[in-house]
C-alpha atoms as a PDB file:
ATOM      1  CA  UNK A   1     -56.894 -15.466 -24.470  1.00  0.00           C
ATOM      2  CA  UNK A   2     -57.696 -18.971 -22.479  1.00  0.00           C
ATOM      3  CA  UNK A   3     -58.741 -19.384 -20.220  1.00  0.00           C
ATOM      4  CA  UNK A   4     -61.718 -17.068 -21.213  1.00  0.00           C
ATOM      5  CA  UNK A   5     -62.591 -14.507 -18.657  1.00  0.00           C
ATOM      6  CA  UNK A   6     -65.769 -14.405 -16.685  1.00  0.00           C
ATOM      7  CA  UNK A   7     -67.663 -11.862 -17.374  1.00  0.00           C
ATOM      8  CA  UNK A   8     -67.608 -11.007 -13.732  1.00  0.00           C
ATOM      9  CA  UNK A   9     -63.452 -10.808 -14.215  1.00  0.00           C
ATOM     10  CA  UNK A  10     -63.912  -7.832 -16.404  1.00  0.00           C
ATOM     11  CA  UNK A  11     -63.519  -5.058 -13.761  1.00  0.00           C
ATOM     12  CA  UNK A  12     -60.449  -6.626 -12.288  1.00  0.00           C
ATOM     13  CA  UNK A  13     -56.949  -6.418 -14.030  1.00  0.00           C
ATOM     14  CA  UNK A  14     -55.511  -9.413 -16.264  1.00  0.00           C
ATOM     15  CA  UNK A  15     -53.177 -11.384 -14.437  1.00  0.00           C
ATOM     16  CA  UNK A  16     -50.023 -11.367 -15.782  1.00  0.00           C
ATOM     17  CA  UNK A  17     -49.980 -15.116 -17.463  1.00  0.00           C
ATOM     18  CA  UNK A  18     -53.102 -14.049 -19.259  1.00  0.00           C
ATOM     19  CA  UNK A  19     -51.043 -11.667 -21.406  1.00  0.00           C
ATOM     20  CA  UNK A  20     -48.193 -14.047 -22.181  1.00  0.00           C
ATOM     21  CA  UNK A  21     -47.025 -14.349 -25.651  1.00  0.00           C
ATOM     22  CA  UNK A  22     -46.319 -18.262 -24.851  1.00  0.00           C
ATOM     23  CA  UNK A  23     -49.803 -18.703 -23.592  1.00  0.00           C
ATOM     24  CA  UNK A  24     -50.761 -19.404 -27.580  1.00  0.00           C
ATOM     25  CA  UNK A  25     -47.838 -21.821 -28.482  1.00  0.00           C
ATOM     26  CA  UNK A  26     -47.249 -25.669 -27.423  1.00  0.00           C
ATOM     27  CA  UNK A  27     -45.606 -25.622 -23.772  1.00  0.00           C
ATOM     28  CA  UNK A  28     -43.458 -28.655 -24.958  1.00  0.00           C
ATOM     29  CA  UNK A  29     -41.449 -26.039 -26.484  1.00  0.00           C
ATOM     30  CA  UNK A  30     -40.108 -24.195 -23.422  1.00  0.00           C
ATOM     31  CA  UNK A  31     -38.968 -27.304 -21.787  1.00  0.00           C
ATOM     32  CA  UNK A  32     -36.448 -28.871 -24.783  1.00  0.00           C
ATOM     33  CA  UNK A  33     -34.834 -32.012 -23.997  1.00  0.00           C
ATOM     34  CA  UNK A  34     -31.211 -31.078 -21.804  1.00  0.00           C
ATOM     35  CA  UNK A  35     -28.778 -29.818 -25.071  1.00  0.00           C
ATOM     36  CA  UNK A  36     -32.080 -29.094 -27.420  1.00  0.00           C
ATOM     37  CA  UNK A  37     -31.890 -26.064 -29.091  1.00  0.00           C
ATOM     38  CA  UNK A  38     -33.346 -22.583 -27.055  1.00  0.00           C
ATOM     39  CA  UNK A  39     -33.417 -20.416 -30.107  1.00  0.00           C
ATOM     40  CA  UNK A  40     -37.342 -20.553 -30.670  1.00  0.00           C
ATOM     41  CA  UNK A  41     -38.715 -20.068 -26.989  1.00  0.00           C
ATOM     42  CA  UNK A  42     -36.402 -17.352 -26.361  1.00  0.00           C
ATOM     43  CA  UNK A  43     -37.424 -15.348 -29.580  1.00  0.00           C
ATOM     44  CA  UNK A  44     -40.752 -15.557 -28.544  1.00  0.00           C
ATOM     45  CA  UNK A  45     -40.452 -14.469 -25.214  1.00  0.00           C
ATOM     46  CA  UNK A  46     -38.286 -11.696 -26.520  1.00  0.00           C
ATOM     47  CA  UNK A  47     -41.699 -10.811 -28.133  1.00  0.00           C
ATOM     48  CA  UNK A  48     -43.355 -10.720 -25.091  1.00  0.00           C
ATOM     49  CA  UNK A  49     -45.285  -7.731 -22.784  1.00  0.00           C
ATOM     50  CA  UNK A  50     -44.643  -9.378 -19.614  1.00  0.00           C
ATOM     51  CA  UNK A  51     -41.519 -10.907 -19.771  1.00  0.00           C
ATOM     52  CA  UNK A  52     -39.994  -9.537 -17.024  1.00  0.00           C
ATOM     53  CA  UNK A  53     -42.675 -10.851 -14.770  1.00  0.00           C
ATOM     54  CA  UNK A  54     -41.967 -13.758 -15.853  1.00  0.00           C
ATOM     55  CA  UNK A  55     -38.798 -14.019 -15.245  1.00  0.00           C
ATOM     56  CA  UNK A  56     -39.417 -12.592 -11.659  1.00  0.00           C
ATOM     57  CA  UNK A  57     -41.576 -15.594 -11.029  1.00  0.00           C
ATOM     58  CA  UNK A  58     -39.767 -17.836 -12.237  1.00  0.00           C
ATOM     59  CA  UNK A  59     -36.521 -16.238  -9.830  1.00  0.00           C
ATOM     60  CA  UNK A  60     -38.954 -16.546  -6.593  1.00  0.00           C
ATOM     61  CA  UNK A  61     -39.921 -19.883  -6.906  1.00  0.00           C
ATOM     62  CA  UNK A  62     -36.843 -22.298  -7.049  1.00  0.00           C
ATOM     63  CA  UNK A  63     -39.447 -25.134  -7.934  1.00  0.00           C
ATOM     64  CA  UNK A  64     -40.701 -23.612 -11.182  1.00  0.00           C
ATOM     65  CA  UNK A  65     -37.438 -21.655 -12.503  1.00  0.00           C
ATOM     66  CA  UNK A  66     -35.570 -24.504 -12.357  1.00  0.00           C
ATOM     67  CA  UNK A  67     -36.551 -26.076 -15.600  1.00  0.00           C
ATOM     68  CA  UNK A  68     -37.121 -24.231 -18.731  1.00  0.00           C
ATOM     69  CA  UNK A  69     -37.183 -21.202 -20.618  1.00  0.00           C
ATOM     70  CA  UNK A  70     -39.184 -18.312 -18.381  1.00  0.00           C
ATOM     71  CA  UNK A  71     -38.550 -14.689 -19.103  1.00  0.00           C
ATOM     72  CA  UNK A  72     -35.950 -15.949 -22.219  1.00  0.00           C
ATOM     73  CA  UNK A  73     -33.490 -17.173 -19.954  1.00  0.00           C
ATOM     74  CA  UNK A  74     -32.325 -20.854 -19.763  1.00  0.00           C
ATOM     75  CA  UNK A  75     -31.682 -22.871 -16.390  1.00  0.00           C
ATOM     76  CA  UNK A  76     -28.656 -21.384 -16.182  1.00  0.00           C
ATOM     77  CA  UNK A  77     -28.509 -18.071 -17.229  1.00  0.00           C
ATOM     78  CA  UNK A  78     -31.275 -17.550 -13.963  1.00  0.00           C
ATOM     79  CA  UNK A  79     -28.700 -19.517 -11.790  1.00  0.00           C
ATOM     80  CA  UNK A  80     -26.282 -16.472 -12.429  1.00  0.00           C
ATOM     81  CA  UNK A  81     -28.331 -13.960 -11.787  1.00  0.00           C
ATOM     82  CA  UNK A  82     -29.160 -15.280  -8.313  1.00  0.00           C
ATOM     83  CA  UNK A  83     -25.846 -15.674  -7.639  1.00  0.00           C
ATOM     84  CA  UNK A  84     -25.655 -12.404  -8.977  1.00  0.00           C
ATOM     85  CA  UNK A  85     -28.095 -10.653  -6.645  1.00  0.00           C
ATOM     86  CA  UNK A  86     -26.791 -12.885  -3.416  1.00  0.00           C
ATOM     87  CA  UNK A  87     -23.532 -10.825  -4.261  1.00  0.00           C
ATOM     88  CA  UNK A  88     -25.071  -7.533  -5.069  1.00  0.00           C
ATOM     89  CA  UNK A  89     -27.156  -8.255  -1.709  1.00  0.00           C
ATOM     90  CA  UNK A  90     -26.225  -5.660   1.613  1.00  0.00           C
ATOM     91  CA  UNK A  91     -25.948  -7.558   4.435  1.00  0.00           C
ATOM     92  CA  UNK A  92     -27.467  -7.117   7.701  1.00  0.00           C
ATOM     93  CA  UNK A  93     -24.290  -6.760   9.868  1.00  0.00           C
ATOM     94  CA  UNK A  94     -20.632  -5.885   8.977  1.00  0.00           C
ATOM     95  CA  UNK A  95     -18.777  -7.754   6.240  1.00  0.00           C
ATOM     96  CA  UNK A  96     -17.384 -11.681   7.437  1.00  0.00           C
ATOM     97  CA  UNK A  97     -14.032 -12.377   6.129  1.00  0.00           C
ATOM     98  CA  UNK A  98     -13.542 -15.002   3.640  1.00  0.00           C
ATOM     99  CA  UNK A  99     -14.332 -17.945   6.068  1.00  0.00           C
ATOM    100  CA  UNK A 100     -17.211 -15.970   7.501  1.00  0.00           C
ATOM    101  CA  UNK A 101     -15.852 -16.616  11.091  1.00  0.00           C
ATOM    102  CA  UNK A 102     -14.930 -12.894  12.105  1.00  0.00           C
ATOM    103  CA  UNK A 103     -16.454  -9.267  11.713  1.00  0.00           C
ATOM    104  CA  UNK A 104     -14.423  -7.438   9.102  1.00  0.00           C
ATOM    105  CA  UNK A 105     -13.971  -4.303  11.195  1.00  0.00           C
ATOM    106  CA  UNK A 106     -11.271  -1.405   9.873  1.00  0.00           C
ATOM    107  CA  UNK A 107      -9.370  -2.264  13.450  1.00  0.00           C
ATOM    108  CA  UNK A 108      -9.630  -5.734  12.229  1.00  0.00           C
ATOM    109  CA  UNK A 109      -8.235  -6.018   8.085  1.00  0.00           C
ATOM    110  CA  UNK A 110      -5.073  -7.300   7.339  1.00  0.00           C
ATOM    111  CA  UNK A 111      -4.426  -6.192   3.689  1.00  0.00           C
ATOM    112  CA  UNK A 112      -1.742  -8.000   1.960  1.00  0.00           C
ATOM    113  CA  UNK A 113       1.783  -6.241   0.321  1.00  0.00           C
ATOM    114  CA  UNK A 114       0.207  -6.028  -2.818  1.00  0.00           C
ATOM    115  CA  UNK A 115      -2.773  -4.301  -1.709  1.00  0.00           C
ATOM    116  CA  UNK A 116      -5.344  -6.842  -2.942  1.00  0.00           C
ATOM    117  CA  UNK A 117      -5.569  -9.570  -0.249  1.00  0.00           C
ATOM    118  CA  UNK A 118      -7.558  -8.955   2.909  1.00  0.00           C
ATOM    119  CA  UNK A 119      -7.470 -10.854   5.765  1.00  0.00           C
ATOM    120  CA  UNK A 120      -9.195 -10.631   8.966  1.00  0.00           C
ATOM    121  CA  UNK A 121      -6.283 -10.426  11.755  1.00  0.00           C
ATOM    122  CA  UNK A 122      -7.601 -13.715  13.731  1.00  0.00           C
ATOM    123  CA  UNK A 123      -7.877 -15.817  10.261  1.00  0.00           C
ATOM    124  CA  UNK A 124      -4.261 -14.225   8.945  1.00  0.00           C
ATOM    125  CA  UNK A 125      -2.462 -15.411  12.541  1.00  0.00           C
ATOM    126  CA  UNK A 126      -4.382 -18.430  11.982  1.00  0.00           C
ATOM    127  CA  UNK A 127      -2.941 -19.087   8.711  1.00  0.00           C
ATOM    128  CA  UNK A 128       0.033 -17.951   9.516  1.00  0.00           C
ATOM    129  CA  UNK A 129       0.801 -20.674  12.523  1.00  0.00           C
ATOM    130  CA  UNK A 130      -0.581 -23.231   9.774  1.00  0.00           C
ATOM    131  CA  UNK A 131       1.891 -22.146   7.445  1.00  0.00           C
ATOM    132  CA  UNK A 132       5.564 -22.452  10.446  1.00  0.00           C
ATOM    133  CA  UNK A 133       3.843 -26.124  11.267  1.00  0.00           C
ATOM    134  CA  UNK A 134       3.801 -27.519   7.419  1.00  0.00           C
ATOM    135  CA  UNK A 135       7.217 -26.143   7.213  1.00  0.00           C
ATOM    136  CA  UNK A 136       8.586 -27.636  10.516  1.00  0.00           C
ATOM    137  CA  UNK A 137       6.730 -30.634   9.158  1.00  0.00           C
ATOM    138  CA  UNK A 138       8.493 -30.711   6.168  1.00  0.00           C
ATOM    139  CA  UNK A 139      11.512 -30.295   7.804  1.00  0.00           C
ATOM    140  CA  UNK A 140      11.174 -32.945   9.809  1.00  0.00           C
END
């Protein structure tokens, strides 16, 4: 492994970069040029122990993870799993409605005739009164 270890290292545990697969190959070959082919770094990291370290460092620092292969995932494969856990996230506080203006309390939902479109009351009136000035507007 290299960097060697001190001998006084010995007692403590290896971090995890030490036991990286890629640590042996040409680092050129995680970073291919913007439509180069992924095929290689990802079987390798496939290979490796501590992938999903890597991967986990490479999520926590936007810096690093956002160029090249880390835990055999590409730019933006990690992109969607951000977005991914932002969604999966629980907030703090109730749920906003959709323009993130209003609490979405039950005295509060609006949900549409067909059962799939919810509205906070003060957005829905808002849209509503929109919707009778375009159309006097139109009139017009």
């Amino acid at each position: 492994m290299w960097p060697p270890r001190l001998r006084d290292d010995y007692d403590r545990p290896a971090h995890w970069t030490e036991q990286a697969v890629c640590a042996s190959v040409d680092s050129a070959l995680f970073f291919p040029p913007k439509g180069g082919s992924v095929r290689i770094p990802k079987r390798i990291c496939f290979r490796c122990p501590v992938r999903v370290e890597c991967l986990e460092f490479a999520l926590a620092d936007p810096e690093t993870g956002r160029w090249g292969i880390w835990g055999g995932t590409t730019e933006r494969q990690r992109r969607e799993i951000q977005r991914q856990r932002r969604a999966e996230a629980v907030p703090d506080g109730p749920r906003l409605c959709g323009q993130a203006l209003h609490p979405m309390t039950p005295e509060n939902v609006y949900t549409g005739p067909d059962g799939t479109e919810e509205w906070c009351r003060a957005c829905r009136r808002a849209s509503d009164a929109r919707r009778r000035r375009n159309k006097l507007k139109a009139v017009a």
